[in-house]
Protein backbone atom coordinates (compact mmCIF):
# COMPACT_ATOMS: atom_id res chain seq x y z
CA UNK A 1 12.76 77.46 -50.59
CA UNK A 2 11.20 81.29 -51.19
CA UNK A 3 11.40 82.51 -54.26
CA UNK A 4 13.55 85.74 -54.90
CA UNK A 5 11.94 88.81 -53.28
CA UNK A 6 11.34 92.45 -54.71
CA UNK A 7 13.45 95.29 -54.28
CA UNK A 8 11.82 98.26 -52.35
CA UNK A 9 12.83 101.60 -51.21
CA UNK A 10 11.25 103.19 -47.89
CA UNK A 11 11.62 106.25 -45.66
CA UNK A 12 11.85 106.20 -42.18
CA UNK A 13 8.62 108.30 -40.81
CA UNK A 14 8.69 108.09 -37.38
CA UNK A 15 9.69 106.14 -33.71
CA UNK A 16 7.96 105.25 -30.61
CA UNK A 17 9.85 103.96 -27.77
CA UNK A 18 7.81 101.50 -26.31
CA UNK A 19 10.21 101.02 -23.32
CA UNK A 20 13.81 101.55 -22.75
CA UNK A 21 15.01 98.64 -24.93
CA UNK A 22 11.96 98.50 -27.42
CA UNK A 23 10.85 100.66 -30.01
CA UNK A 24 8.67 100.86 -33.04
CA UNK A 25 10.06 102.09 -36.23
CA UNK A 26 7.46 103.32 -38.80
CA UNK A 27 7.80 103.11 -42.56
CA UNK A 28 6.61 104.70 -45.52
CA UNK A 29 4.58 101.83 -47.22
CA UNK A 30 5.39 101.49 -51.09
CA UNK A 31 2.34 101.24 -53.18
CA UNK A 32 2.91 97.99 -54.74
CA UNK A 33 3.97 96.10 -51.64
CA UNK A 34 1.86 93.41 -49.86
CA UNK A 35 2.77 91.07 -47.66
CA UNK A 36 0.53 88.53 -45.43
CA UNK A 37 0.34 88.28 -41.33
CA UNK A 38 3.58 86.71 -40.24
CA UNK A 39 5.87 88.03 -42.93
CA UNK A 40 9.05 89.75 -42.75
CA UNK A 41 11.20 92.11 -44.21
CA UNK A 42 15.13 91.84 -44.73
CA UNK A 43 15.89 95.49 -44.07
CA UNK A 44 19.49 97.17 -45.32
CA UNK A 45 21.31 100.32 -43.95
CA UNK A 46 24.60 100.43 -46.06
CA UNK A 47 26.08 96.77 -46.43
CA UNK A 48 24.20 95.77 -43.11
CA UNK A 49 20.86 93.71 -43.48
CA UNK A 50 18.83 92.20 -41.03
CA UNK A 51 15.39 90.59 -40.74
CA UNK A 52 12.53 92.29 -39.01
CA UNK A 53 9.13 91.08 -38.39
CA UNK A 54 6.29 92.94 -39.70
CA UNK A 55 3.53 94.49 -36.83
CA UNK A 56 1.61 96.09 -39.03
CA UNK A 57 -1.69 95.03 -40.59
CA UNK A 58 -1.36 94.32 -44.47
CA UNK A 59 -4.56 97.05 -44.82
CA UNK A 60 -2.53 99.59 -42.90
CA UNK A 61 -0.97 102.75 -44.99
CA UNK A 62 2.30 102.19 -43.26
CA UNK A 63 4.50 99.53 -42.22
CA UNK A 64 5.88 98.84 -38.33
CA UNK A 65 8.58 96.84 -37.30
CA UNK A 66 9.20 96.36 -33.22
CA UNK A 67 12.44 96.43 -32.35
CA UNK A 68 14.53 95.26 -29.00
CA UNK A 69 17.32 97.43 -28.89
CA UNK A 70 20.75 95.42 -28.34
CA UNK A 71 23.29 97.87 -27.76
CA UNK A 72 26.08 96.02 -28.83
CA UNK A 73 23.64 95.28 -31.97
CA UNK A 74 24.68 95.48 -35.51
CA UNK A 75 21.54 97.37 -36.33
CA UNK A 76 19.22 97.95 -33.96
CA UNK A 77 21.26 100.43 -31.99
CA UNK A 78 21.84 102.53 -35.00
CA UNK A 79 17.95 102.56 -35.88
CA UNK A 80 17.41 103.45 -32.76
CA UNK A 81 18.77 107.24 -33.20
CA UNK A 82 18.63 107.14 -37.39
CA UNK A 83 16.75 110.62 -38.17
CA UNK A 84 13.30 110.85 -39.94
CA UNK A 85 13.01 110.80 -43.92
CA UNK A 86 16.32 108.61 -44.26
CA UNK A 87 16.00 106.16 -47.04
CA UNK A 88 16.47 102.35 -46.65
CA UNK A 89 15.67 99.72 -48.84
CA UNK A 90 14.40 96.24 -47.87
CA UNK A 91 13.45 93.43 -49.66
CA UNK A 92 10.25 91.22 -49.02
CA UNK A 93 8.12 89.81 -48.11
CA UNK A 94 9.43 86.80 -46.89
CA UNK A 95 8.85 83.86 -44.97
CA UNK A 96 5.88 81.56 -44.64
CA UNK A 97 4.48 81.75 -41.18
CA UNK A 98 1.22 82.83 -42.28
């Protein structure tokens, strides 16, 4: 059973569509987060939270989450076309693939 995670508030940098249903979303790191290969996140946009793997390297200066785009999605489609520098907040790490 994991252990309750932090609380953690990012901004959305950027996306790269990767192909017409996948995309990277890129994420402003916070300082005191660290996570291990394999993690994941539980990321919220207004009551909505869903888990997302992390792509990035723990080292890196930002995070990445790849995302398949399900257009009758609860959150992917709307991440999909959310605008640069919106807040979320996420809560993590979690999980134990590692």
């Amino acid at each position: 059973m994991e252990s309750k995670a932090a609380e953690y508030t990012t901004t959305i940098l950027d996306r790269c569509w990767l192909s017409k249903v996948t995309y990277e979303l890129i994420l402003s790191k916070p300082p005191s987060f660290d996570f291990s290969p394999g993690q994941r996140i539980h990321l919220y946009y207004g009551s909505t939270k869903r888990e997302y793997s992390l792509v990035s390297s723990p080292t890196d200066s930002k995070l990445i989450l790849c995302i398949r785009l399900v257009s009758d999605g609860v959150l992917s489609p709307e991440l999909g076309n959310i605008k640069s520098n919106t807040r979320l907040q996420f809560t993590g790490p979690h999980g134990y693939f590692t």
